[in-house]
Protein backbone atom coordinates (compact mmCIF):
# COMPACT_ATOMS: atom_id res chain seq x y z
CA UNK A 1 129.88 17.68 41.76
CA UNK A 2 131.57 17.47 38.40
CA UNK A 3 132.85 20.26 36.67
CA UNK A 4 131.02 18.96 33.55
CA UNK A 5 127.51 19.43 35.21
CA UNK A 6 125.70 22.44 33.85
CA UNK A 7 124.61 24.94 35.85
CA UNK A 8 121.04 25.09 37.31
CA UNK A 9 118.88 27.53 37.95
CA UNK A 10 118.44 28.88 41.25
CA UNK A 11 116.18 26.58 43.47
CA UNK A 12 117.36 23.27 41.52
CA UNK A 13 120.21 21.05 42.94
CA UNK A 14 122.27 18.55 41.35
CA UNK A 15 121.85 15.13 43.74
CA UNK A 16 123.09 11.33 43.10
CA UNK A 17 120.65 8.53 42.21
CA UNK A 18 120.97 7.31 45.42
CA UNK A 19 119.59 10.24 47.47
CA UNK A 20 116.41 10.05 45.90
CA UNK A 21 115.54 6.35 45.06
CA UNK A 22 116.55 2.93 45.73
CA UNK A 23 118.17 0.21 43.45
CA UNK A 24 117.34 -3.29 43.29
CA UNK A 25 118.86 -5.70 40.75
CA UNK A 26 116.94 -9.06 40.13
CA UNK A 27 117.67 -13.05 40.87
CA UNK A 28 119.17 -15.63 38.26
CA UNK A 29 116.14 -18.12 38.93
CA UNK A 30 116.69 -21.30 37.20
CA UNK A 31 114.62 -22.67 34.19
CA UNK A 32 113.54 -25.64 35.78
CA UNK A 33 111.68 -23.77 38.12
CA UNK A 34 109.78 -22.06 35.90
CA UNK A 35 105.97 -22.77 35.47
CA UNK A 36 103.10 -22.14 33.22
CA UNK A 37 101.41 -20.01 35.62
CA UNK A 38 101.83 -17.76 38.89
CA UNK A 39 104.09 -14.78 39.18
CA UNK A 40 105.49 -13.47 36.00
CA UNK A 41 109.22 -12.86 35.74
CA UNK A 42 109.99 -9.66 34.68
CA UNK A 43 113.11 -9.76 32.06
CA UNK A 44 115.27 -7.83 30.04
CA UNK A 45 113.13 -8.69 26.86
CA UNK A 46 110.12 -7.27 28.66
CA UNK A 47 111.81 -3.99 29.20
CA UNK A 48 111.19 -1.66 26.09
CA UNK A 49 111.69 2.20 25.61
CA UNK A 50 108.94 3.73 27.59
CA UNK A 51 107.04 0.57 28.08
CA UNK A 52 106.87 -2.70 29.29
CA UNK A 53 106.10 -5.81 26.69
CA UNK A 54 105.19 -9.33 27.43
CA UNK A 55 105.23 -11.09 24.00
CA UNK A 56 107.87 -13.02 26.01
CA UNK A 57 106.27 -14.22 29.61
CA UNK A 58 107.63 -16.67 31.89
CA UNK A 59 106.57 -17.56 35.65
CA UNK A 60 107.55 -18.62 38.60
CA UNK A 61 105.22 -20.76 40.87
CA UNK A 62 103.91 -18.78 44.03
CA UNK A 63 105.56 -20.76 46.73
CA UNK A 64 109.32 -19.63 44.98
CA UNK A 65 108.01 -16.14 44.60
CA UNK A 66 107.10 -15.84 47.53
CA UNK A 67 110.77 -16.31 49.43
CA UNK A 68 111.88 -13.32 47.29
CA UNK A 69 109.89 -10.44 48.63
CA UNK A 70 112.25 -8.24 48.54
CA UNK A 71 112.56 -7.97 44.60
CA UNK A 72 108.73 -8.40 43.96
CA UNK A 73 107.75 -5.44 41.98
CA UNK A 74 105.15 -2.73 42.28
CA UNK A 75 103.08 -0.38 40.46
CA UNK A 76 105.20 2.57 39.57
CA UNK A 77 108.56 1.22 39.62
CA UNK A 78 110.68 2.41 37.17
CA UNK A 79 113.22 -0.69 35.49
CA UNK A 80 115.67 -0.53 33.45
CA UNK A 81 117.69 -3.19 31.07
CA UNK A 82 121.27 -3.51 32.42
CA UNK A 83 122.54 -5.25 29.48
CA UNK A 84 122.07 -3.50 26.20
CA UNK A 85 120.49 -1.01 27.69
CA UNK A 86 120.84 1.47 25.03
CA UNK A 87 119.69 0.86 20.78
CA UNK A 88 119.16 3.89 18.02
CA UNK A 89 120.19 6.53 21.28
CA UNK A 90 116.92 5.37 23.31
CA UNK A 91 116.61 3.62 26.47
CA UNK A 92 115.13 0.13 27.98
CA UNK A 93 113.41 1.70 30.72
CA UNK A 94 110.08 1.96 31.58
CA UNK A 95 107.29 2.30 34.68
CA UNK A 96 105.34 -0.45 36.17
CA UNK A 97 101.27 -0.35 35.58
CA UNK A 98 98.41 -1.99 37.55
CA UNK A 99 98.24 -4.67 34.56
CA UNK A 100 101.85 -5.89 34.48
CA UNK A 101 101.19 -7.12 37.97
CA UNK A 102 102.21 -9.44 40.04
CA UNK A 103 105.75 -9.85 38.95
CA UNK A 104 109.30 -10.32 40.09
CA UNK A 105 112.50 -9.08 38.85
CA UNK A 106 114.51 -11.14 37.16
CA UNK A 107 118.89 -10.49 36.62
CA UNK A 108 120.02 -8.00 34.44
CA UNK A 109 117.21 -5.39 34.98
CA UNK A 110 117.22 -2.82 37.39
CA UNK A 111 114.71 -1.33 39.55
CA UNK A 112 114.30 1.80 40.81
CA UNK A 113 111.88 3.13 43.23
CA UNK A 114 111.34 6.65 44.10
CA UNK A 115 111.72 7.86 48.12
CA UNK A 116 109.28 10.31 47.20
CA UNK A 117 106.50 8.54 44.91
CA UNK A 118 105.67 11.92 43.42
CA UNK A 119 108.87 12.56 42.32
CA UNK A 120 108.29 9.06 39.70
CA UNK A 121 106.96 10.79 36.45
CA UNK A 122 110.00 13.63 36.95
CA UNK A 123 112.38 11.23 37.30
CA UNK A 124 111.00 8.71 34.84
CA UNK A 125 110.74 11.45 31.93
CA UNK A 126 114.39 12.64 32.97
CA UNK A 127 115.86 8.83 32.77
CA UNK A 128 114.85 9.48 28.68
CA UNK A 129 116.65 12.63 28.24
CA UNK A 130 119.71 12.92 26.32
CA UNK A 131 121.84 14.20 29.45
CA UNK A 132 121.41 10.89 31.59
CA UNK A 133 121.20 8.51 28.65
CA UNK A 134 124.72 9.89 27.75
CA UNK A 135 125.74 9.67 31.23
CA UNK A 136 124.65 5.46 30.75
CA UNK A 137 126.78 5.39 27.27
CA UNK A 138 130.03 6.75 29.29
CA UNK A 139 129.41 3.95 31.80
CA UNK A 140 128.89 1.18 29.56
CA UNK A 141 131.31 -1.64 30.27
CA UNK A 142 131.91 -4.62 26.92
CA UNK A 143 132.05 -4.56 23.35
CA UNK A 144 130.28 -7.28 22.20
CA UNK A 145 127.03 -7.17 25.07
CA UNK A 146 127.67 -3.81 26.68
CA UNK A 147 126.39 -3.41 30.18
CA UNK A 148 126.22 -1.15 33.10
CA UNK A 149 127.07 -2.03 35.99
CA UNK A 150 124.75 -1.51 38.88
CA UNK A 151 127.66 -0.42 41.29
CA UNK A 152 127.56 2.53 38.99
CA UNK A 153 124.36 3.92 38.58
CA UNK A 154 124.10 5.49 42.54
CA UNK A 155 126.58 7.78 41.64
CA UNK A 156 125.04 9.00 38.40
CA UNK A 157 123.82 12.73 39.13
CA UNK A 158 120.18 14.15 38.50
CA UNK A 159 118.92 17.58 38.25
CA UNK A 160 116.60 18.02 40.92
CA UNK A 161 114.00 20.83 40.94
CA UNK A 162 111.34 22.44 43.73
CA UNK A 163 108.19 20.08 43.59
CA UNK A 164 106.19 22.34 42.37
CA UNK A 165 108.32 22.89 39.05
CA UNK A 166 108.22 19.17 38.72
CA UNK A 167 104.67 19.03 38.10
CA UNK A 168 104.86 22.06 35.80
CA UNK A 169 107.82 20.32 34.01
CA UNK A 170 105.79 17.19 33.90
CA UNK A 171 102.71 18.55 32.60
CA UNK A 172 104.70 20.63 29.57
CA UNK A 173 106.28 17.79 28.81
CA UNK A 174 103.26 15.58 28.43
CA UNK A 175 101.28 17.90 26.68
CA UNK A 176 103.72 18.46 24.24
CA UNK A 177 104.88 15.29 23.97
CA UNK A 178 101.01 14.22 23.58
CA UNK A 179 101.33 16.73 19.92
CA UNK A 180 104.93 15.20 18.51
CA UNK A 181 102.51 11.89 19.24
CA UNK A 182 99.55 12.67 17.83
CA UNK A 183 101.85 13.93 14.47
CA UNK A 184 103.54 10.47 14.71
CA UNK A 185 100.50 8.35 14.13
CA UNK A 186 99.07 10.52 11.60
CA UNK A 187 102.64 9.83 9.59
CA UNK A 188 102.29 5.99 10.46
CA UNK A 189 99.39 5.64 7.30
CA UNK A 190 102.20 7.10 5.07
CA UNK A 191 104.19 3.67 4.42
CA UNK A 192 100.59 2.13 3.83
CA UNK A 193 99.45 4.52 1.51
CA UNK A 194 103.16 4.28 -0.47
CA UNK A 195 102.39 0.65 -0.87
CA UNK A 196 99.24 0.75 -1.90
CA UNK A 197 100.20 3.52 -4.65
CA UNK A 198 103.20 0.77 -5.75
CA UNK A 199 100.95 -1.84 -6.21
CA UNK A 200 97.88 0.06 -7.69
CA UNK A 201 100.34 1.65 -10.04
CA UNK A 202 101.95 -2.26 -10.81
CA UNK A 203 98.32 -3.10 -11.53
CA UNK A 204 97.74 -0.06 -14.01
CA UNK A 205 101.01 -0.74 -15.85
CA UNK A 206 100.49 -3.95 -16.54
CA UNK A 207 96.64 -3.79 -17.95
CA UNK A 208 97.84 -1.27 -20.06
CA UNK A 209 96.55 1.44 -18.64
CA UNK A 210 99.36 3.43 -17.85
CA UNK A 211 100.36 3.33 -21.47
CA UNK A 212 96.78 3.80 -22.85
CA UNK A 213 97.64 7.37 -24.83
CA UNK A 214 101.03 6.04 -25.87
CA UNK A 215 99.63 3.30 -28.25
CA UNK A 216 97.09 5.73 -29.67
CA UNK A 217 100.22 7.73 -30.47
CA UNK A 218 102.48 5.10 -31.89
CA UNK A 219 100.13 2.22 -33.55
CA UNK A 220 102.53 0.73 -35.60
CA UNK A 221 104.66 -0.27 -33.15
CA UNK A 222 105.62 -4.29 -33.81
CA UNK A 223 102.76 -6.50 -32.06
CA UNK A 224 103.96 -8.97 -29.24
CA UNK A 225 103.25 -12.14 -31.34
CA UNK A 226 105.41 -10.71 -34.13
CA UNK A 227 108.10 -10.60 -31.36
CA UNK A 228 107.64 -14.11 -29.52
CA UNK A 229 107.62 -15.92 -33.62
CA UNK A 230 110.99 -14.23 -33.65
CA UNK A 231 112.70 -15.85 -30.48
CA UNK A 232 110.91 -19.11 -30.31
CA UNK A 233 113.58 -21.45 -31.75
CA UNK A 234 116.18 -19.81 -29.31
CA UNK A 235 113.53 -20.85 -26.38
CA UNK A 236 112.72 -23.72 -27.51
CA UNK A 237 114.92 -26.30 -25.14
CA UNK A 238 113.33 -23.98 -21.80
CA UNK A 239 110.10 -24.56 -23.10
CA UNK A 240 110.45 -28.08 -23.45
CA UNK A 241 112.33 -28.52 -20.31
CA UNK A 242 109.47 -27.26 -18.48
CA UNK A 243 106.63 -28.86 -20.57
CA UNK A 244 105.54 -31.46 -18.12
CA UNK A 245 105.09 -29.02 -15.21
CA UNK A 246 102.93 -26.58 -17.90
CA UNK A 247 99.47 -26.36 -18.28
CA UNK A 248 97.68 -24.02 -20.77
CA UNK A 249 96.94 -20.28 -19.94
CA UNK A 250 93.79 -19.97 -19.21
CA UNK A 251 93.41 -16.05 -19.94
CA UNK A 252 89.58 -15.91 -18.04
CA UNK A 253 91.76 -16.22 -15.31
CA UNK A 254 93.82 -13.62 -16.23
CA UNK A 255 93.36 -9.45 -16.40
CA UNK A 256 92.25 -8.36 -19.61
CA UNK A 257 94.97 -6.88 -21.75
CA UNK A 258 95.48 -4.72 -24.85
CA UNK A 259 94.86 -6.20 -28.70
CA UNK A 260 98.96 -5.89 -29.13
CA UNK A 261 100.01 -7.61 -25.99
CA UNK A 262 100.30 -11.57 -25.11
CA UNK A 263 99.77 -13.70 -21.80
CA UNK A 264 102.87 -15.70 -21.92
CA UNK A 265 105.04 -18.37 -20.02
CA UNK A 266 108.14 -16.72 -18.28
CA UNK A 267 110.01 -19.83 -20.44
CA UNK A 268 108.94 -18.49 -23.18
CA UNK A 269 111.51 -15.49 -23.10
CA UNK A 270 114.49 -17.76 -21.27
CA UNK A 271 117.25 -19.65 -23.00
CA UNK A 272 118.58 -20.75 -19.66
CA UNK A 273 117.60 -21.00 -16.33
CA UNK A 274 119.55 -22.94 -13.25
CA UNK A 275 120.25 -23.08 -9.66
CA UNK A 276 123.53 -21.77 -8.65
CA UNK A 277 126.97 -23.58 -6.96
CA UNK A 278 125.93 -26.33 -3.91
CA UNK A 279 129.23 -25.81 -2.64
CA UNK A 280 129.50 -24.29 1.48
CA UNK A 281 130.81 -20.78 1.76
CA UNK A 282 132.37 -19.54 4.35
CA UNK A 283 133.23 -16.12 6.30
CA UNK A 284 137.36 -16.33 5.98
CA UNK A 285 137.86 -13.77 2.96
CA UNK A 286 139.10 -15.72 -0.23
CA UNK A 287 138.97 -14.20 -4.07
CA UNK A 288 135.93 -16.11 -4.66
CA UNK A 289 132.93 -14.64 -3.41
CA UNK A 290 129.52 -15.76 -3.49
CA UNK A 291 126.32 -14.23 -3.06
CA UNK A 292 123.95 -14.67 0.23
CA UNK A 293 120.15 -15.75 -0.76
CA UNK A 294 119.26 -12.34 1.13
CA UNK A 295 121.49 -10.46 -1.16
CA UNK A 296 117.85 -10.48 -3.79
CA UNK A 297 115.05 -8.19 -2.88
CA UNK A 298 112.08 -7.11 -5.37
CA UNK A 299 114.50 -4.78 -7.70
CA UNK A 300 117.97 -5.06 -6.37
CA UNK A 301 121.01 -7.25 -5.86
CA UNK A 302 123.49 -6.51 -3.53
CA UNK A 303 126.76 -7.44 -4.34
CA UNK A 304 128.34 -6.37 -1.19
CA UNK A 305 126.13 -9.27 0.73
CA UNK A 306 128.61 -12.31 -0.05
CA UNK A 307 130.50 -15.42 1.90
CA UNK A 308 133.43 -17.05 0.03
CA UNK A 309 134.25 -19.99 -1.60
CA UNK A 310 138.05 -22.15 -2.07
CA UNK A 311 139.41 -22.02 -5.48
CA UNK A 312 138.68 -25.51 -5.60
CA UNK A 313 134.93 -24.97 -5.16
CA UNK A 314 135.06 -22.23 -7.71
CA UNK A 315 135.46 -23.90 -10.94
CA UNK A 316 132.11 -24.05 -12.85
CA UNK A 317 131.61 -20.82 -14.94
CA UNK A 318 128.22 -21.56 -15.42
CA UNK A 319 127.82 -20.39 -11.18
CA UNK A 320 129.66 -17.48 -12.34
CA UNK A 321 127.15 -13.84 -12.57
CA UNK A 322 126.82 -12.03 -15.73
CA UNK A 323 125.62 -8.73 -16.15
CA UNK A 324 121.89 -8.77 -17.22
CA UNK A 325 120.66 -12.16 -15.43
CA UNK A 326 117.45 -12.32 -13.19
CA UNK A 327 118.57 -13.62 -10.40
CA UNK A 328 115.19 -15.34 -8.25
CA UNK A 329 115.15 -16.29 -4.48
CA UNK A 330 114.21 -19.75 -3.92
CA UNK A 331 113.49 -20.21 -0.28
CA UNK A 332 112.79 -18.38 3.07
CA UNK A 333 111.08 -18.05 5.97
CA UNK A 334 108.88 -15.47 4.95
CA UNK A 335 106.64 -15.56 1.67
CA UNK A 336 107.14 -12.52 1.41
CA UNK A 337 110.63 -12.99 -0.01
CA UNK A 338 110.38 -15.57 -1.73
CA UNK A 339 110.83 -15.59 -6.00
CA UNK A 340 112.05 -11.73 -5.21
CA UNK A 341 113.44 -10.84 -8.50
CA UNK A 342 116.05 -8.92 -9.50
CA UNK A 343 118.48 -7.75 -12.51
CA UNK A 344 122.25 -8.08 -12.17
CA UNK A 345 123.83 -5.10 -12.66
CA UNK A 346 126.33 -3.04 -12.25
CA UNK A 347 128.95 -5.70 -11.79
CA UNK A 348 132.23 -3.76 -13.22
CA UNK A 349 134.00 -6.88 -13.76
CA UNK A 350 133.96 -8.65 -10.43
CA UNK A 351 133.23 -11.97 -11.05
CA UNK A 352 131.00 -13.31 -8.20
CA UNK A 353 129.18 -16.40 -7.86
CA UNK A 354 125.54 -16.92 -6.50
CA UNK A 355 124.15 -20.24 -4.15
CA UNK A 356 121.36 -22.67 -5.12
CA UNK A 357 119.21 -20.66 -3.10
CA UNK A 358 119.15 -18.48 -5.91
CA UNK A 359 117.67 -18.87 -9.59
CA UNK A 360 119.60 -17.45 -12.48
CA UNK A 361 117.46 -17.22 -15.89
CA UNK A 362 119.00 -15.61 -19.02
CA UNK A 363 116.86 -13.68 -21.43
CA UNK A 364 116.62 -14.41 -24.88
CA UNK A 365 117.31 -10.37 -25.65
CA UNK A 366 118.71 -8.06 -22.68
CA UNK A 367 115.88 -5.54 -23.67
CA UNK A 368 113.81 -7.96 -22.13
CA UNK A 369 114.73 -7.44 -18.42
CA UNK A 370 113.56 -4.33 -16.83
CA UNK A 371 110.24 -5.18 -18.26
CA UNK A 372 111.15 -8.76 -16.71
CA UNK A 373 111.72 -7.78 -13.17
CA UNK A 374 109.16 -5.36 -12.85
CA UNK A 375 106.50 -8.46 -14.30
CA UNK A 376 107.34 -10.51 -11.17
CA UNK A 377 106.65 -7.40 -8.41
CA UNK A 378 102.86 -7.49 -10.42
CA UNK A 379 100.05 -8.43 -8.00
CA UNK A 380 98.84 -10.97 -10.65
CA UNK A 381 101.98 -12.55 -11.01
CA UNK A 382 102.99 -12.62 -7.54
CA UNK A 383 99.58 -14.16 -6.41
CA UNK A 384 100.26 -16.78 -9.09
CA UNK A 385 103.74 -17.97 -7.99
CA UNK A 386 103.11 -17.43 -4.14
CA UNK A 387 99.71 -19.89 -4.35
CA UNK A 388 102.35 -22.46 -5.71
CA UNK A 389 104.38 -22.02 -2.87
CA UNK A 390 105.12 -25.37 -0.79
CA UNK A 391 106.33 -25.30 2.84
CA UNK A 392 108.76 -27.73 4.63
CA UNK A 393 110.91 -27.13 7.45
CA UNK A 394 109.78 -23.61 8.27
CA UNK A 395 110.76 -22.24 4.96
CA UNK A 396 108.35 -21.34 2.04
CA UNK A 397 110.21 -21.76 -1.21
CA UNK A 398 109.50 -22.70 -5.41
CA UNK A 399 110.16 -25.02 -7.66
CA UNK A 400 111.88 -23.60 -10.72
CA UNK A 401 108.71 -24.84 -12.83
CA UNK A 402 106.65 -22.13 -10.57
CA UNK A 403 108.94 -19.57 -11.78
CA UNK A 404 109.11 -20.62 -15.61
CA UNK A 405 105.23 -20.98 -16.07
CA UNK A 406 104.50 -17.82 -14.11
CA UNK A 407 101.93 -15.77 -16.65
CA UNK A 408 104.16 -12.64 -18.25
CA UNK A 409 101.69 -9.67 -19.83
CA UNK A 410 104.21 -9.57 -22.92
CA UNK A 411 104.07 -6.24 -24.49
CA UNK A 412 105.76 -5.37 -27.39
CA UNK A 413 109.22 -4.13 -27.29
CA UNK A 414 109.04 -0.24 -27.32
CA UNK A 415 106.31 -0.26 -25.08
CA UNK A 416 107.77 -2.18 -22.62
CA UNK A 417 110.70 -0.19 -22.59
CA UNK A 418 107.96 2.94 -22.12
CA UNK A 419 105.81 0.96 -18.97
CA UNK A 420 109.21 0.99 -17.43
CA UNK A 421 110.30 4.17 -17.99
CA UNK A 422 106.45 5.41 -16.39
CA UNK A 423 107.06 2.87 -13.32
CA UNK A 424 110.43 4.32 -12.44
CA UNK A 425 109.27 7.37 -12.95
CA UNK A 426 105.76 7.20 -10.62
CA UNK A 427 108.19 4.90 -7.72
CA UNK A 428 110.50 8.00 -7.72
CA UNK A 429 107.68 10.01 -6.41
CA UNK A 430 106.71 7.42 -4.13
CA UNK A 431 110.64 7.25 -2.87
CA UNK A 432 110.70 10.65 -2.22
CA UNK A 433 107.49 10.77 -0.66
CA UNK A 434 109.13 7.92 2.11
CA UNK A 435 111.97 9.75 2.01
CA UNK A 436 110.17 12.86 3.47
CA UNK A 437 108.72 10.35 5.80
CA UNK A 438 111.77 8.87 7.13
CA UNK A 439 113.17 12.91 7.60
CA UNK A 440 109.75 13.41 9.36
CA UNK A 441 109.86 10.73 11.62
CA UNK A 442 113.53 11.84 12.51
CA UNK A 443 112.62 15.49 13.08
CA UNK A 444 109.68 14.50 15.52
CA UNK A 445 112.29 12.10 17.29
CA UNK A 446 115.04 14.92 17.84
CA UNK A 447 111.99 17.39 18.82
CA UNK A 448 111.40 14.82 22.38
CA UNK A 449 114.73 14.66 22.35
CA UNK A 450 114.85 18.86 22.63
CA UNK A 451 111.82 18.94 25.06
CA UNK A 452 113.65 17.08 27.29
CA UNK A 453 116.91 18.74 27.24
CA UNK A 454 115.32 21.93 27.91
CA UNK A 455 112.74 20.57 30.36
CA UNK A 456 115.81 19.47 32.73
CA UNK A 457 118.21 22.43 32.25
CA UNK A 458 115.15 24.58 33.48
CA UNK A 459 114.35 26.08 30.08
CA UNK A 460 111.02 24.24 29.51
CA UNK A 461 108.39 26.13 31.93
CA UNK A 462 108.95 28.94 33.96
CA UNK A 463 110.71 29.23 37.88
CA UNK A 464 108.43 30.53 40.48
CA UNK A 465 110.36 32.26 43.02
CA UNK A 466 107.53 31.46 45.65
CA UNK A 467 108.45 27.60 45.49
CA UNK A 468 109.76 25.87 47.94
CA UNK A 469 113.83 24.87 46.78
CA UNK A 470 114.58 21.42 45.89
CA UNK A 471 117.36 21.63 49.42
CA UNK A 472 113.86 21.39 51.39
CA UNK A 473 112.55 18.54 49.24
CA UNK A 474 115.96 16.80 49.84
CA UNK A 475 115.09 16.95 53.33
CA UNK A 476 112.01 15.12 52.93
CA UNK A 477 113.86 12.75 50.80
CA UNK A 478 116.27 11.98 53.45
CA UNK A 479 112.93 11.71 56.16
CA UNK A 480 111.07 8.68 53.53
CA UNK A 481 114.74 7.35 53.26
CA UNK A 482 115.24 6.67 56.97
CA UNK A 483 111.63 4.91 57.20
CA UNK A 484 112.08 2.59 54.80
CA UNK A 485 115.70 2.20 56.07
CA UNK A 486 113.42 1.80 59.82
CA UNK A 487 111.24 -0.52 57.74
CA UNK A 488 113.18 -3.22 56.51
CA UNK A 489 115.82 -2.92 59.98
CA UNK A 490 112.88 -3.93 61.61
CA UNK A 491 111.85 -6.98 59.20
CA UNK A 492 115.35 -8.02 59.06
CA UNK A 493 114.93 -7.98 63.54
CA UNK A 494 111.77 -10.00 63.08
């Protein structure tokens, strides 16, 4: 044994894979033979961590089955994914149930199956610990799909203990496994709940409840109309660009808002709005970046998500970002992100260029745009724009006119600049709040990770000094071994 193995405590034994189980790798069956119905292949997208999926399912006719029987699975085999078998430190593997019969094993997954069948939920629980999914990392063969070869994994060394300490290890395991799982769904309604506070706070803000006591306080404050009078001219060409897609606000429609405030057109408040450069990026670094359409979520623009452009392509300034635009997504596959809005900021001088996928409007005053962005995460405006939405060719997207005549709750200027100052303040407590999630979540993860480590060094339940030693298990290993060695010498005869 390796030097590197720790040492057990007395009864245990360190064995290889192979003395306790036997591996079977699946067949590259061919497409064209698949069918609609019959046997179901069992693949490496159907191998999760801890359990086996089959959002993906493909069959193979019984009569083709049925010349593989030597790779037709069974309840309680364990299987593995050979190629990327590890993500986030976890492993594909998982164990066979009644329901996820009959199936066959396909290539690239491995299956084990246990000499002794009692042995399985030992073994199974100890393929998840952090000792033999290391041991899988420091076999791993490729960069860019790593793999493990299946040449390696009889050689890869378990700690075996006395029966009897199995099922004690087992049980410990399970029940306290059972309490990290029970905290884990009770954290689960913590995202939900976050969301719902966002948007029920949105919703306050933006009826003018959530500055309700600071107009009592400050009633002078110059009205919205006052404001809009002011920066109409400058407007004017967006609102007459647009005029033909308008049609007038019908404020019934609409949430109720205070005396001071106005229901406006997003045009309204532009002096220009365009699409960006139609030009192809690339991936080869140049001096000319431009932005992704992911690079806008609700509230953010990342300036590190970019391609790159020629000089030759980079020659309109009008493409060109400037610090205080809205930048809108047009299109995607999800509704979900589409018209995401965010403010450019932050820039520092770079000068970086944004796609046609992306809508750039310019504010008539800068003190406009926090208010801005926040107005287009509002349920009412978002419901608004989104019911506009067309789809074609597996993308949602908007027309610019959806985003001009979206409905704005205009506030005046000093209590917009207040409503923002509340929101950031009420989403910080919601950020933390995930944050402490997130740290939860992580905590309960390196806690199973802990049970197991102990469970398999011994630490986990107590040694009985009455059980029988795992070297008289390994004998009965070695006794199933040699029958099922009898067993297929005497098919193989036949």
């Amino acid at each position: 044994m390796s030097d590197e193995l720790i040492e057990l405590p007395e009864g245990w034994q360190w064995v290889e894979i192979r003395d306790i189980l036997s591996i079977t790798s699946g067949e590259a069956f061919k497409k064209k033979d698949y069918s609609s119905f019959g046997t179901k292949l069992l693949q490496i997208a159907n191998v999760s961590f801890g359990k086996i999926t089959w959002e993906q399912q493909n069959f193979l006719p019984q009569d083709i089955a049925l010349q593989y029987p030597e790779i037709f699975l069974k309840q309680n085999d364990i299987v593995m994914a050979l190629n990327r078998p590890i993500l986030d430190g976890l492993l594909k593997i998982a164990c066979l149930k009644e329901e996820d019969l009959p199936a066959i094993l396909y290539q690239r997954v491995a299956c084990f199956r246990l000499f002794v069948e009692e042995m399985k939920e030992y073994f199974f629980h100890y393929s998840m610990s952090p000792s033999f999914i290391q041991m899988i990392c420091d076999n791993l063969q490729g960069s860019d799909q790593p793999y493990i070869n299946t040449s390696v994994l009889p050689g890869l060394k378990v700690p075996l203990a006395p029966i009897a300490e199995q099922k004690r290890i087992v049980a410990k395991i399970e029940e306290l496994r059972s309490k990290t799982q029970k905290a884990r769904e009770a954290l689960e309604a913590v995202p939900q709940m976050c969301d719902r506070f966002r948007q029920s706070v949105l919703a306050a803000a933006f009826r003018g409840d959530l500055t309700a006591d600071w107009r009592e306080e400050n009633p002078d404050v110059e009205p919205a109309q006052a404001l809009l009078e002011k920066t109409r001219v400058q407007c004017k060409q967006q609102i007459k660009k647009f005029a033909k897609d308008s049609t007038p606000l019908t404020v019934e429609e609409l949430p109720t808002i205070p005396a001071s405030w106005q229901w406006i057109r997003f045009k309204e408040i532009m002096t220009a709005f365009r699409s960006g450069s139609t030009e192809v990026p690339q991936d080869n670094f140049t001096k000319y970046p431009i932005l992704r359409s992911s690079s806008v979520r609700p509230g953010k623009v990342d300036l590190q998500d970019i391609r790159f452009l020629t000089q030759q392509q980079s020659t309109n300034a009008d493409n060109y970002l400037c610090e205080g635009d809205l930048l809108f997504t047009r299109l995607s596959g999800s509704l979900d992100y589409v018209a995401n809005c965010a403010v450019v900021r932050n820039l520092s001088g770079a000068e970086i260029q944004y796609p046609d996928r992306l809508f750039c409007a310019k504010l008539v005053d800068q003190a406009y745009v926090d208010y801005s962005e926040l107005c287009f995460v509002n349920p009412v405006v978002r419901e608004v724009i989104t019911r506009r939405a067309k789809s074609s060719a597996g993308h949602q997207r908007v027309s610019m006119s959806d985003i001009a005549e979206a409905p704005i709750p205009f506030a005046p200027l000093e209590e917009q600049k207040e409503i923002v100052k509340q929101i950031h303040s009420l989403f910080g407590v919601i950020d933390r709040i995930q944050q402490q999630y997130e740290d939860a979540k992580a905590r309960l993860e390196k806690l199973d990770r802990a049970i197991l480590a102990k469970a398999f060094r011994g630490e986990l339940v107590p040694q009985d000094p009455d059980d029988e030693p795992a070297s008289v298990l390994l004998d009965r290993i070695r006794q199933e071994r040699a029958k099922v060695s009898d067993r297929k010498s005497t098919k193989r005869k036949r």
